[in-house]
N, C-alpha and C. Protein backbone atom coordinates (compact mmCIF):
# COMPACT_ATOMS: atom_id res chain seq x y z
N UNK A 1 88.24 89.92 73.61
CA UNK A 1 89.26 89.31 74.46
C UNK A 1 90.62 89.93 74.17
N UNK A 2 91.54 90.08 75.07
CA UNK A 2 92.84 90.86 74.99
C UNK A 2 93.64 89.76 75.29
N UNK A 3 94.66 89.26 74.06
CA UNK A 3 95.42 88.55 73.97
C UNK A 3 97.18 88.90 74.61
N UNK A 4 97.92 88.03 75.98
CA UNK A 4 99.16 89.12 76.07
C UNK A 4 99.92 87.37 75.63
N UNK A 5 100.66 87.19 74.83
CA UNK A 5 101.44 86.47 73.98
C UNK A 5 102.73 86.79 74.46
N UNK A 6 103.25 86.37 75.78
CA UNK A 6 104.47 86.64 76.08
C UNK A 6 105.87 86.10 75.46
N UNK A 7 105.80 84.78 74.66
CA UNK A 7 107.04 84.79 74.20
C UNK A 7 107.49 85.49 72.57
N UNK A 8 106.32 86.39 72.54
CA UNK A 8 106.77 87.45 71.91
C UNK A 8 108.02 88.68 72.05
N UNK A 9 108.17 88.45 73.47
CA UNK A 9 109.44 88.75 73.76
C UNK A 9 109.80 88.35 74.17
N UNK A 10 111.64 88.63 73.58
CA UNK A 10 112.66 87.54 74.39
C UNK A 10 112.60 87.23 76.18
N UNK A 11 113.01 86.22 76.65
CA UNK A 11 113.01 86.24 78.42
C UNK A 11 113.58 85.10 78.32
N UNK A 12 113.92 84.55 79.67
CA UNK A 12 114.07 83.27 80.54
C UNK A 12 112.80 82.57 79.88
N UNK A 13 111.98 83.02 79.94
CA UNK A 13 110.60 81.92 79.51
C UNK A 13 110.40 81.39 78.41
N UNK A 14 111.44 81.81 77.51
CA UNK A 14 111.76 81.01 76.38
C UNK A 14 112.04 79.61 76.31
N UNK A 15 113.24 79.54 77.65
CA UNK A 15 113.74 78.43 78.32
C UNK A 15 112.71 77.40 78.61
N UNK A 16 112.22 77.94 79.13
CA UNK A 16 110.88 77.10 80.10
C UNK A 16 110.18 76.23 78.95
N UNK A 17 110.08 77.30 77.82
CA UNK A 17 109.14 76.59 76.76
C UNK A 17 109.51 75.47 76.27
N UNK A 18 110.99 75.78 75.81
CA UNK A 18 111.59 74.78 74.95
C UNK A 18 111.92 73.51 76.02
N UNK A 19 112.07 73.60 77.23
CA UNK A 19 112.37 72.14 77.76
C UNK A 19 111.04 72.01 78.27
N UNK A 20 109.27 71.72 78.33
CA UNK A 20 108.60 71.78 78.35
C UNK A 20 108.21 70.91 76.85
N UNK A 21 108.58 71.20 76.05
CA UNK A 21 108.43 70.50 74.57
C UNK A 21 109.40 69.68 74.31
N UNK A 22 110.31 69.61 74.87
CA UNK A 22 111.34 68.88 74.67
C UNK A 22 111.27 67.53 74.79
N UNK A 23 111.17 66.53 74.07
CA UNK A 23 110.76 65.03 74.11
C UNK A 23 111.64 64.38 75.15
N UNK A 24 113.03 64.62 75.27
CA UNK A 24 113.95 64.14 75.88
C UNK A 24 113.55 64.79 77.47
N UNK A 25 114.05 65.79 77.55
CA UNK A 25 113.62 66.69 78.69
C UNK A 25 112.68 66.28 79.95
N UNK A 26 111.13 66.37 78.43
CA UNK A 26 110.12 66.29 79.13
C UNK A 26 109.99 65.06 80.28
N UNK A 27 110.60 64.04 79.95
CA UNK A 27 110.30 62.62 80.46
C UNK A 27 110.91 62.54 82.32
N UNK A 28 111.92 63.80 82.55
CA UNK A 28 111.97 64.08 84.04
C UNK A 28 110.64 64.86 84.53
N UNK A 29 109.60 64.10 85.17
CA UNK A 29 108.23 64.62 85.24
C UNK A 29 108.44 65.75 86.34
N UNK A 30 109.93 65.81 87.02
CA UNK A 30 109.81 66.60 88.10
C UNK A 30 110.14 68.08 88.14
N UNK A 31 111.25 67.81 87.01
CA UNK A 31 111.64 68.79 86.01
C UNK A 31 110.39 69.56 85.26
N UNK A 32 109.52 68.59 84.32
CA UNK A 32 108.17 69.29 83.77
C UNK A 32 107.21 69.91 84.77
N UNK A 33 107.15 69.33 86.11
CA UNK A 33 106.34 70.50 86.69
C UNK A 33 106.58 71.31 87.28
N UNK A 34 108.29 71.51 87.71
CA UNK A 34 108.80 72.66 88.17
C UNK A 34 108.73 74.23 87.10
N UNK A 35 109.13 73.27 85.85
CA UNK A 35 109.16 74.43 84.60
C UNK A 35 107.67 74.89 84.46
N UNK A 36 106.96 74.40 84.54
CA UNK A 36 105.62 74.75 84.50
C UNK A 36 105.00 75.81 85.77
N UNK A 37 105.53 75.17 87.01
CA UNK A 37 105.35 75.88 88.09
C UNK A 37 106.05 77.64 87.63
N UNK A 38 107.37 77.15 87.00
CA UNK A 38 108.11 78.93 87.02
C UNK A 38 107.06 79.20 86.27
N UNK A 39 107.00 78.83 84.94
CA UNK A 39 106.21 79.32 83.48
C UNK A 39 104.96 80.30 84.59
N UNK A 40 104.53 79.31 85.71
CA UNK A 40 102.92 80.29 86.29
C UNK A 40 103.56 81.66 87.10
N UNK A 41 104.81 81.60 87.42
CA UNK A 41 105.31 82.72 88.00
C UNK A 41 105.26 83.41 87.38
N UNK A 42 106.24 83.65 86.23
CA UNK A 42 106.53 85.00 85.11
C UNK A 42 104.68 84.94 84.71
N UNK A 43 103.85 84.21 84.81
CA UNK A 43 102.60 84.93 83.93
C UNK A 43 102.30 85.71 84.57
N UNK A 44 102.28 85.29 86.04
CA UNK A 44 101.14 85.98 87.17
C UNK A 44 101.93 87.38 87.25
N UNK A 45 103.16 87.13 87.08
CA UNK A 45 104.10 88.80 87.13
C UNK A 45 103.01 89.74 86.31
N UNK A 46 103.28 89.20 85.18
CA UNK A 46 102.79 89.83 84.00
C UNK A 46 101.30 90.31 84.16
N UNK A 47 100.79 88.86 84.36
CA UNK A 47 98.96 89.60 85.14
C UNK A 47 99.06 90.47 85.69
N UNK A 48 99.85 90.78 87.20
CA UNK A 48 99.63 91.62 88.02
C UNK A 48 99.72 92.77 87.73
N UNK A 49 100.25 93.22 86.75
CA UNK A 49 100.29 94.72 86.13
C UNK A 49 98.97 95.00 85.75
N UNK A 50 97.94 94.38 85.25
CA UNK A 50 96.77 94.61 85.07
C UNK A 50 95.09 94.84 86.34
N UNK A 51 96.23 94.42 87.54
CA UNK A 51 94.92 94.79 88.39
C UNK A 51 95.30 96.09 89.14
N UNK A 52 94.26 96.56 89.75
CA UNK A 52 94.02 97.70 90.52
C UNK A 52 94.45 97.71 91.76
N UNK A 53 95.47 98.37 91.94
CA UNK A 53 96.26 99.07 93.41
C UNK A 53 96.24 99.80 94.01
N UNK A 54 96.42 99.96 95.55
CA UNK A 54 95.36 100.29 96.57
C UNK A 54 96.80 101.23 97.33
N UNK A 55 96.99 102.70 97.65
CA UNK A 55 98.28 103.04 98.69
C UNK A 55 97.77 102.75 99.66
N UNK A 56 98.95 101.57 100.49
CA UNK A 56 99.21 101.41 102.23
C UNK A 56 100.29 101.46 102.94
N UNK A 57 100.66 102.15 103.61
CA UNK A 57 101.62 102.49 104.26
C UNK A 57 102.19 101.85 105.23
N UNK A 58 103.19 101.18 104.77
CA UNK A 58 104.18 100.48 105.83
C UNK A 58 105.07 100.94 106.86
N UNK A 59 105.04 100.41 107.99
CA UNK A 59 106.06 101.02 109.06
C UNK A 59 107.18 100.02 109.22
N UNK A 60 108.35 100.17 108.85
CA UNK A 60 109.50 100.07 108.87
C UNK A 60 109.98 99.84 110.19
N UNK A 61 111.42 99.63 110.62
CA UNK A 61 112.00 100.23 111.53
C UNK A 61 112.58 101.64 111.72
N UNK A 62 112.65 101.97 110.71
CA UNK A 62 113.40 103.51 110.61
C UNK A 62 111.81 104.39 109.80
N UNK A 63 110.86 104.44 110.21
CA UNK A 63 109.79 105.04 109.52
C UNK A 63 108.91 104.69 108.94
N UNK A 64 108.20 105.29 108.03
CA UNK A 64 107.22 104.86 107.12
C UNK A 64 107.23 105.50 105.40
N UNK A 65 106.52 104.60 105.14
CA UNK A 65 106.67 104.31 102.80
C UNK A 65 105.49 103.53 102.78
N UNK A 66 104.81 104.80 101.80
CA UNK A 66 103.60 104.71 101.06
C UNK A 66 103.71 103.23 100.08
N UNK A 67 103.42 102.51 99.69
CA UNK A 67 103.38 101.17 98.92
C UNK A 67 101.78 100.79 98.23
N UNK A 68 102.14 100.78 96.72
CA UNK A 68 100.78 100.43 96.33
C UNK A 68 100.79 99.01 96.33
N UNK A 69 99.70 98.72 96.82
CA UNK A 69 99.59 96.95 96.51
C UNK A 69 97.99 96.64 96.46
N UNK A 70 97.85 95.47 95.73
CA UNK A 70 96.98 95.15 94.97
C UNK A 70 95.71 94.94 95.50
N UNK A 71 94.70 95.65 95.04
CA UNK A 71 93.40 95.83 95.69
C UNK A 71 92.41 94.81 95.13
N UNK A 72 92.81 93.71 94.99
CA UNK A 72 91.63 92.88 94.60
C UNK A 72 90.92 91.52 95.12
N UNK A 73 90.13 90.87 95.36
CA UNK A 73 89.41 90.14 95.50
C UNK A 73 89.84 89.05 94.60
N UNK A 74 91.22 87.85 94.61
CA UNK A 74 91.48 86.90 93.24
C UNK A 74 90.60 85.45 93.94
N UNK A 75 90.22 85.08 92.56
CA UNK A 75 90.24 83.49 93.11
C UNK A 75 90.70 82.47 91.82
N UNK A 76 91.45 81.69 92.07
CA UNK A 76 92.34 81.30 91.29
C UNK A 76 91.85 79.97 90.93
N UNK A 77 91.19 79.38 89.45
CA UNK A 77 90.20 78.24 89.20
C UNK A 77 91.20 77.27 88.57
N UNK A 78 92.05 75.86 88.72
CA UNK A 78 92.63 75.45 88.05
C UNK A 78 91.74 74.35 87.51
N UNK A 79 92.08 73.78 86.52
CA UNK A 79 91.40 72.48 85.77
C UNK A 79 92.10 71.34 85.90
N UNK A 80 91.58 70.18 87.08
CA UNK A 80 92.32 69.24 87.25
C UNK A 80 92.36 67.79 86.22
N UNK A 81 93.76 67.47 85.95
CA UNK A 81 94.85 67.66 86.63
C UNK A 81 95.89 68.21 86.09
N UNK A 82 95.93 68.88 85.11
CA UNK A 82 96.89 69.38 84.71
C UNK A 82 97.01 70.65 84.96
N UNK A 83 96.21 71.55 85.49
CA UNK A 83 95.94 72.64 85.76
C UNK A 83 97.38 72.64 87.08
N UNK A 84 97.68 72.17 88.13
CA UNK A 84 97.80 71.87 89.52
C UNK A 84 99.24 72.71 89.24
N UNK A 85 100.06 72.16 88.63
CA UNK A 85 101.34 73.00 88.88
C UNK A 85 101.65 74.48 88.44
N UNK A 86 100.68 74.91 87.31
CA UNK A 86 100.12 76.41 87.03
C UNK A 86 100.07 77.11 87.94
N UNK A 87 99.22 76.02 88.39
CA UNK A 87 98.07 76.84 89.74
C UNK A 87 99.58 77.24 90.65
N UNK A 88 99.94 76.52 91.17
CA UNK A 88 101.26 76.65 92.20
C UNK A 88 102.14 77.57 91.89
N UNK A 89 102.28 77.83 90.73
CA UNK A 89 103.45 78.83 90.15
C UNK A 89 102.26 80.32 90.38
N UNK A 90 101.15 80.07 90.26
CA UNK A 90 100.16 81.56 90.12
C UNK A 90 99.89 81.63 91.95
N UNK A 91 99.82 80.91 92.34
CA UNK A 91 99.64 81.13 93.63
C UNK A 91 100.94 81.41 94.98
N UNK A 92 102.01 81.17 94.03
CA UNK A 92 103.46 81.58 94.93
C UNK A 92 103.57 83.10 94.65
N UNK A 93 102.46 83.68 93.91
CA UNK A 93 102.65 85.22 93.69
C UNK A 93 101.06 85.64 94.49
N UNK A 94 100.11 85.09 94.08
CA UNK A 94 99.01 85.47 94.91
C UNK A 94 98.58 84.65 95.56
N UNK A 95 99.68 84.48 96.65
CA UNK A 95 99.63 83.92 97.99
C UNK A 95 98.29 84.10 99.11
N UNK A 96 97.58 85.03 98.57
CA UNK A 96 96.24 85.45 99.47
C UNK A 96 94.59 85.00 98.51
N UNK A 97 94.85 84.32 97.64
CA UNK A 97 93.73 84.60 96.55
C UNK A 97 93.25 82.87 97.17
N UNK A 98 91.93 83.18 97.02
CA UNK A 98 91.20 81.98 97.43
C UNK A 98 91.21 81.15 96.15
N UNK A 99 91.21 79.75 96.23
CA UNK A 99 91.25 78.54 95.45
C UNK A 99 89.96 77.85 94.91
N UNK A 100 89.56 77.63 93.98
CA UNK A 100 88.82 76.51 93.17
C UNK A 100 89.55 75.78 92.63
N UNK A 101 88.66 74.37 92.13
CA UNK A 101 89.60 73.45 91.17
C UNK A 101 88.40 72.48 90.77
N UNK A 102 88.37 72.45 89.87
CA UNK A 102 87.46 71.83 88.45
C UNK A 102 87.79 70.46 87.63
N UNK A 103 87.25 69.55 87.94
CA UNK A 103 87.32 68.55 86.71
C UNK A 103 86.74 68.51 85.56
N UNK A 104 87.44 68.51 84.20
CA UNK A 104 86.93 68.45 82.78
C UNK A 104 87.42 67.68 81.97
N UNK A 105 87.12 66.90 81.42
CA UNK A 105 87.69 65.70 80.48
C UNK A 105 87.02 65.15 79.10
N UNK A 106 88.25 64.94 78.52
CA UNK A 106 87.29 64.64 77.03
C UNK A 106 86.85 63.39 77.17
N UNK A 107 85.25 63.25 76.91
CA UNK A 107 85.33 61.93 76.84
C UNK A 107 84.61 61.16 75.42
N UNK A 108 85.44 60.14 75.04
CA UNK A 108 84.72 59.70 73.62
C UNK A 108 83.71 58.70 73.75
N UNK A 109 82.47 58.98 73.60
CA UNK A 109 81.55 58.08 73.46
C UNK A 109 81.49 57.36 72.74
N UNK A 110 82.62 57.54 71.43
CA UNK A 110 82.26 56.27 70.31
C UNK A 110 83.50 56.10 70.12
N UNK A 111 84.78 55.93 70.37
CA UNK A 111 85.85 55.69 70.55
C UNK A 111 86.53 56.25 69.21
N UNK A 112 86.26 57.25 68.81
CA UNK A 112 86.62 58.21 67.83
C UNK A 112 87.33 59.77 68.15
N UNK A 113 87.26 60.03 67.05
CA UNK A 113 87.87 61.32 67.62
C UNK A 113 87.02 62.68 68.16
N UNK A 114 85.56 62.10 67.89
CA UNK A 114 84.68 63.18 68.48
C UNK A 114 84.72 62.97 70.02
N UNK A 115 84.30 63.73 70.77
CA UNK A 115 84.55 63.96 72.20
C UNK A 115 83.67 65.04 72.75
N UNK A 116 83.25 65.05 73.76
CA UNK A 116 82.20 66.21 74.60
C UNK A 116 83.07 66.12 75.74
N UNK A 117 83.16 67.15 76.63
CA UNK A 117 83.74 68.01 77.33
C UNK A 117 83.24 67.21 78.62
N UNK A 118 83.16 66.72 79.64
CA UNK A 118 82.62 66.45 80.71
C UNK A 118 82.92 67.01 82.30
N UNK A 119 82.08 67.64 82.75
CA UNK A 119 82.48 68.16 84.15
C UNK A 119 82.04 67.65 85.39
N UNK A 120 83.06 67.35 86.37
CA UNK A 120 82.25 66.40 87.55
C UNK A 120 82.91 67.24 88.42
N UNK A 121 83.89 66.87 89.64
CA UNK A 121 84.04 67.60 90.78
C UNK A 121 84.35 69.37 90.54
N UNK A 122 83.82 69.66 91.47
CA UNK A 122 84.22 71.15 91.49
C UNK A 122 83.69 71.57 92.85
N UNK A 123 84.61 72.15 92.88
CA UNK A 123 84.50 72.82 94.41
C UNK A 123 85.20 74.62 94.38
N UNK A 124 84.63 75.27 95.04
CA UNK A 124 84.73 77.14 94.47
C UNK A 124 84.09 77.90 95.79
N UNK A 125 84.23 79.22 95.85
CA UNK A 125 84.10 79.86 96.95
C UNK A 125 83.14 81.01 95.70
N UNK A 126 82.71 81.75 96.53
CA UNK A 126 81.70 82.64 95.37
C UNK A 126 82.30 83.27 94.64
N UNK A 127 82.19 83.78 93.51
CA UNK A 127 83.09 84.27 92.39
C UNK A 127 82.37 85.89 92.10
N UNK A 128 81.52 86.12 92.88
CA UNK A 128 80.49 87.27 93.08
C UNK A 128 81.62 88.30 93.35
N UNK A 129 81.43 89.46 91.74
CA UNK A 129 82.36 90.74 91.80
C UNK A 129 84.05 90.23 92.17
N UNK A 130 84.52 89.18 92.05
CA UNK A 130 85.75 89.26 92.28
C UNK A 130 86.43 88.61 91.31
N UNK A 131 88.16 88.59 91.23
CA UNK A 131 88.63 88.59 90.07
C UNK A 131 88.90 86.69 89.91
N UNK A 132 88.35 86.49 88.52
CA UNK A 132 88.97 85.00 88.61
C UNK A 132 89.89 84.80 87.70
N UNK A 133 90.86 83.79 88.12
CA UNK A 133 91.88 83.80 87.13
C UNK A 133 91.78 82.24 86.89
N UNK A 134 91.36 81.95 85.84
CA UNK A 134 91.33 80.80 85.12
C UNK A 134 92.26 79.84 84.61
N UNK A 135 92.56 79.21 85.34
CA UNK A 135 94.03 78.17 84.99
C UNK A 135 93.78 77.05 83.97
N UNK A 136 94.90 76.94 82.94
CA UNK A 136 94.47 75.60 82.32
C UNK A 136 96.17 75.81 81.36
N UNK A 137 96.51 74.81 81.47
CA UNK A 137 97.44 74.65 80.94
C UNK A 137 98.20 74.62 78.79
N UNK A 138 96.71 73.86 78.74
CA UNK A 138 96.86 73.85 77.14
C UNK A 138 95.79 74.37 76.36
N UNK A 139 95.32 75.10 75.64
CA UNK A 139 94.38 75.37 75.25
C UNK A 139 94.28 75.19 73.70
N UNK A 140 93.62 73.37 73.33
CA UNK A 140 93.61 73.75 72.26
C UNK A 140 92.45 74.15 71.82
N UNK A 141 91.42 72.83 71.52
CA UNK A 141 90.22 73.30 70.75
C UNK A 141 89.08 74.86 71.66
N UNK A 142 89.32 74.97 72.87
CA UNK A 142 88.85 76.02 73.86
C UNK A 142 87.62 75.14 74.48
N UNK A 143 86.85 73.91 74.25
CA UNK A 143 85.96 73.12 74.45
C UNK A 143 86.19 73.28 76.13
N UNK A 144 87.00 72.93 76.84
CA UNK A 144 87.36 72.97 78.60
C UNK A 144 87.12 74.03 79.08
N UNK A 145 87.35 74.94 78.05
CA UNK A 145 87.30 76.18 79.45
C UNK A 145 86.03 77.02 79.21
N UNK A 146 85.20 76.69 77.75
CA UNK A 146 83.63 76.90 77.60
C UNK A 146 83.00 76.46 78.61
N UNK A 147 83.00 75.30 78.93
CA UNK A 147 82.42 74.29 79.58
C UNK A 147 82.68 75.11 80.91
N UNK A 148 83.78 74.84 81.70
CA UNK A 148 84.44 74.93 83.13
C UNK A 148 83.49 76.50 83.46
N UNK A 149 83.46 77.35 82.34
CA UNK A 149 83.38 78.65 82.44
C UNK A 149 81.54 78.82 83.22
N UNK A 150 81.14 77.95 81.96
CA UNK A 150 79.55 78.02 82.05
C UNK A 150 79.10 77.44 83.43
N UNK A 151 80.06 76.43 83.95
CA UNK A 151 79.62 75.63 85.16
C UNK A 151 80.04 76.27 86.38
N UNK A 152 80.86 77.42 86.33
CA UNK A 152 81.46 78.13 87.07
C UNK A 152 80.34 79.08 87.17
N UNK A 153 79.34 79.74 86.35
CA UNK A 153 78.59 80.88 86.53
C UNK A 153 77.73 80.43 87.66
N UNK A 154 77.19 79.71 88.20
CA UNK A 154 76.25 79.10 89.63
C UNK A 154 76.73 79.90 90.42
N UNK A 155 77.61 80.05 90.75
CA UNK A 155 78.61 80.84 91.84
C UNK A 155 79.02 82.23 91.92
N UNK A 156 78.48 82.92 90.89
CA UNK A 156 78.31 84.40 90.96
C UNK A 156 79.36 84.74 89.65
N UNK A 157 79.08 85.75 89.53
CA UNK A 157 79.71 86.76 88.35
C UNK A 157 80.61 87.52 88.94
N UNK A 158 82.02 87.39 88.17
CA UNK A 158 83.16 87.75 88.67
C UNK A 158 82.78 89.27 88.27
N UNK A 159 83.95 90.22 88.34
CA UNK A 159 84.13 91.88 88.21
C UNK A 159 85.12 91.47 86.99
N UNK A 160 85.77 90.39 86.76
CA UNK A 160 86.76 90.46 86.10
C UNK A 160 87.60 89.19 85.74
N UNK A 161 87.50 88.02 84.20
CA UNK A 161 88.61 87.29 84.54
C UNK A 161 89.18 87.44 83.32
N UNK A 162 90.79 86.24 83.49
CA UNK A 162 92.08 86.34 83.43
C UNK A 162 92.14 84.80 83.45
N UNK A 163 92.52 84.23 82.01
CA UNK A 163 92.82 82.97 81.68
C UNK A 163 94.44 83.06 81.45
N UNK A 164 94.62 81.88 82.27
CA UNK A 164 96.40 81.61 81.93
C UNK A 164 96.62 80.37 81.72
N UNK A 165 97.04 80.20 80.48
CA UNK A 165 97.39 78.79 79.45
C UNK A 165 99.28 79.13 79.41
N UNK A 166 99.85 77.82 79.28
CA UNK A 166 100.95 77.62 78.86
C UNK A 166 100.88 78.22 77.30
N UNK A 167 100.83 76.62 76.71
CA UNK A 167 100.49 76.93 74.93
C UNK A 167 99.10 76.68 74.24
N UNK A 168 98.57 77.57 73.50
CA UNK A 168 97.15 77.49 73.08
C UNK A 168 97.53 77.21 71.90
N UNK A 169 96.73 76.80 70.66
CA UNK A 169 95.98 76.76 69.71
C UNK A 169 95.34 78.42 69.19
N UNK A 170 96.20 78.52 67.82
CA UNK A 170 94.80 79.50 66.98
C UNK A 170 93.83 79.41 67.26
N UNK A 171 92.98 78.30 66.84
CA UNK A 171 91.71 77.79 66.63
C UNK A 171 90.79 78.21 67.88
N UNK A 172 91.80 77.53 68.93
CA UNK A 172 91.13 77.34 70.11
C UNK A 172 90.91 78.45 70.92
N UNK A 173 91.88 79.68 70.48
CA UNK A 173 91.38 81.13 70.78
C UNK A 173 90.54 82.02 70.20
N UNK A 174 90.35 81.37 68.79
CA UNK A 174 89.06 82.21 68.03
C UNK A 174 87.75 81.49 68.49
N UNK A 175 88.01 79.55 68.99
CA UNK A 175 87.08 80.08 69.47
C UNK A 175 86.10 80.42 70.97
N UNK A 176 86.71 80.17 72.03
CA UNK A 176 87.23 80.92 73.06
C UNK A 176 86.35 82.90 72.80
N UNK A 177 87.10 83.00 71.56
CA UNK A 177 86.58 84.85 72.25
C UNK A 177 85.40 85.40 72.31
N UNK A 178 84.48 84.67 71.43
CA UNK A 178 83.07 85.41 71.64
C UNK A 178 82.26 84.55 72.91
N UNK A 179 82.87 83.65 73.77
CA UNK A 179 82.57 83.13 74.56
C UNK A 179 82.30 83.31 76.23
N UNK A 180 83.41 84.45 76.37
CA UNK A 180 84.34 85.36 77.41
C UNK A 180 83.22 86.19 77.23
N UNK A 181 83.60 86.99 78.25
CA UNK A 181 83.22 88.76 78.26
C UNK A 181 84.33 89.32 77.34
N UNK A 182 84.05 90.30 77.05
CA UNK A 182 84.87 91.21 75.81
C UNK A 182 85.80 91.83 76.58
N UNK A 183 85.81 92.38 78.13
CA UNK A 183 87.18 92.10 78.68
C UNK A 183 87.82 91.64 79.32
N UNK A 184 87.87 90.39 79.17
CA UNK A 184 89.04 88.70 79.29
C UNK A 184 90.25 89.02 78.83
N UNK A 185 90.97 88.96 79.64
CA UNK A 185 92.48 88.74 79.40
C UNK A 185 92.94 86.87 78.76
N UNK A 186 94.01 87.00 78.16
CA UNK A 186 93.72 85.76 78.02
C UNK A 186 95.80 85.99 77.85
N UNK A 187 96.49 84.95 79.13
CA UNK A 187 97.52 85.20 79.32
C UNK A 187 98.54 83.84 78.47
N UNK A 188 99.23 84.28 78.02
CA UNK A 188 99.40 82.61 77.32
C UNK A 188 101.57 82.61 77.26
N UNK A 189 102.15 81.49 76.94
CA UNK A 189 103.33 81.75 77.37
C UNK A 189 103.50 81.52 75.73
N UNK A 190 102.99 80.46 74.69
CA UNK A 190 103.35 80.79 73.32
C UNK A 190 101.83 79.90 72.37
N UNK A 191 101.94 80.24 71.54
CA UNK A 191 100.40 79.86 70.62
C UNK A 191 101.22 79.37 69.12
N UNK A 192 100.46 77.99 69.06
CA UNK A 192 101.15 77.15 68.01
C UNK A 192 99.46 77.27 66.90
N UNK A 193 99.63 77.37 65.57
CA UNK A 193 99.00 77.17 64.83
C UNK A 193 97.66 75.94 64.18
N UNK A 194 98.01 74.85 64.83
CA UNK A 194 97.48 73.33 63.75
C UNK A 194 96.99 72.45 65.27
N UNK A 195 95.54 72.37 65.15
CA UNK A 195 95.57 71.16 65.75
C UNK A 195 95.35 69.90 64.75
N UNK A 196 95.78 68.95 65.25
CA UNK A 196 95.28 67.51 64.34
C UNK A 196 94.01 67.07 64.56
N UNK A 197 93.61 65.97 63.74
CA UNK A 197 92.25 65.47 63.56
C UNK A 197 92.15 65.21 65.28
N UNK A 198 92.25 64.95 65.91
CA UNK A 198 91.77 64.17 67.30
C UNK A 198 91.80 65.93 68.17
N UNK A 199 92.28 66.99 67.54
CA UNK A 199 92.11 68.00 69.03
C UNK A 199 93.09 68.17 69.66
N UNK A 200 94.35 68.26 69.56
CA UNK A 200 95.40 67.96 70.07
C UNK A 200 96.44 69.23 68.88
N UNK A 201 97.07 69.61 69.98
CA UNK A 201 97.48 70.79 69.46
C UNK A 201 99.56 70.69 68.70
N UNK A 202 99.17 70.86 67.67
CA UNK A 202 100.68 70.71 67.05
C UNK A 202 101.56 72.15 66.87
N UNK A 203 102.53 71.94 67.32
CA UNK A 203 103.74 70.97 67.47
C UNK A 203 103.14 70.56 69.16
N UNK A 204 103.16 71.41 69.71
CA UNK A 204 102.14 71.50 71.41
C UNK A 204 103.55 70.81 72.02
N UNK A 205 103.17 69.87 73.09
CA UNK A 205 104.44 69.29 73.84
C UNK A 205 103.43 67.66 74.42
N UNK A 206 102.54 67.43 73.99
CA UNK A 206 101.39 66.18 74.87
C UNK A 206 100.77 65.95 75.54
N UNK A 207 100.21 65.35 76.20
CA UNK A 207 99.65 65.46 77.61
C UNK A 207 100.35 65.94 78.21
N UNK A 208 99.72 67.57 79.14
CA UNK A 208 100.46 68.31 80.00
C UNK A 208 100.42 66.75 81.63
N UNK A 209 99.05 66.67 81.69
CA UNK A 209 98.64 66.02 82.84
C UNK A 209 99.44 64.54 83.19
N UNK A 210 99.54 64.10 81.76
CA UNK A 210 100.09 62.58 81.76
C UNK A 210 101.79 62.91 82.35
N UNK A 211 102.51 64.44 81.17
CA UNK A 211 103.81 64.52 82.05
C UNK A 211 104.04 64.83 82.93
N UNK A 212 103.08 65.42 84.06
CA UNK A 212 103.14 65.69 85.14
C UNK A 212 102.76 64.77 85.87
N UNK A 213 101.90 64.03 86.11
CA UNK A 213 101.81 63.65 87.11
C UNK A 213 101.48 61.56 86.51
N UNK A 214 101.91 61.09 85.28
CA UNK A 214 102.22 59.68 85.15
C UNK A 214 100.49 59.82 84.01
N UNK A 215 100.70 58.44 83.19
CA UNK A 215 99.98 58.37 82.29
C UNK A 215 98.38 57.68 83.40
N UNK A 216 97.47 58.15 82.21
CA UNK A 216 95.86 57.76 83.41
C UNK A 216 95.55 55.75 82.33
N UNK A 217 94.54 55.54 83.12
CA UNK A 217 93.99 54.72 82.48
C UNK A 217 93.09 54.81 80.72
């Protein structure tokens, strides 16, 4: 798996991070999913350097200019519900890429901190040879997107995917990589060290889903 760790360099998206974690901040939910929405812009920038471009030639009013633009087949998988405003920030750049969206949830059978992964709605267009880009917002333990991944194969074998997380987990990317194909991109905006006993990623910022869109039952 090929790790691109963007707030390894300085940017605007530094910004994004820190009021995203921000306890005070966070609590304008409209604010948290706008920042989240940019956060999917600058990734998908960043993705797009990695796919394959096609010369087509535009006619102007005053002539014509050769223009490479992007030769691929995307379909863009978010994990609901926190996935949703990602998705929006990745899709205001690949405005043409067909949509999936996936339910996965931890659920505790013994009201502990163990948990199994559970998948119910999903809905997807064939994923046969084309590129998927895998949305999920937090990635800690990697348990969601094992799961989402395996339930996603029914639908054909991509040519190529491209996971884009806000903030991941160490853990949750080691273990994540032998899980992938060996060339998975895996796009992330910053990666915190420690999850705690329950799976939950520290310092992290909380439920992405609860600040976006109100706490669940």
């Amino acid at each position: 798996m090929i790790v691109h760790q963007l707030n390894k360099t300085n940017s605007i998206l530094n910004k994004f991070i820190a009021e995203i974690r921000d306890e005070i901040i966070q609590k304008d939910s409209m604010r948290f999913r706008r920042n989240i929405e940019r956060m999917g812009e600058i990734l998908a920038y960043e993705l797009s350097k990695e796919l394959s471009y096609k010369q087509k030639v535009v006619t102007t009013p005053l002539g014509k200019k050769s223009v490479p633009l992007i030769n691929e087949k995307i379909v863009l998988c978010s994990i609901l519900r926190a996935g949703l405003p990602l998705h929006q920030g990745i899709l205001n750049y690949f405005d043409k890429a067909e949509n999936a969206y996936i339910s996965a949830y931890r659920h505790h059978p013994n009201n502990d901190s163990e948990f199994e992964i559970v998948v119910e709605y999903f809905a997807s267009p064939s994923l046969e040879d084309k590129t998927l880009i895998l949305i999920d917002p937090m990635l800690a333990t990697g348990n969601s997107l094992v799961a989402v991944n395996d339930a996603l194969k029914k639908h054909g074998t991509p040519k190529e995917i491209h996971i884009v997380c806000v903030i991941g987990a160490t853990e949750g990317i080691e273990f994540i990589k032998n899980r992938f194909p060996k060339n998975t991109h895996l796009w992330i905006a910053a990666i915190d060290d420690t999850l705690n006993d329950k799976g939950y990623i520290i310092p992290g910022l909380g439920d992405a889903g609860d600040l976006a869109f109100g706490k669940k039952l």
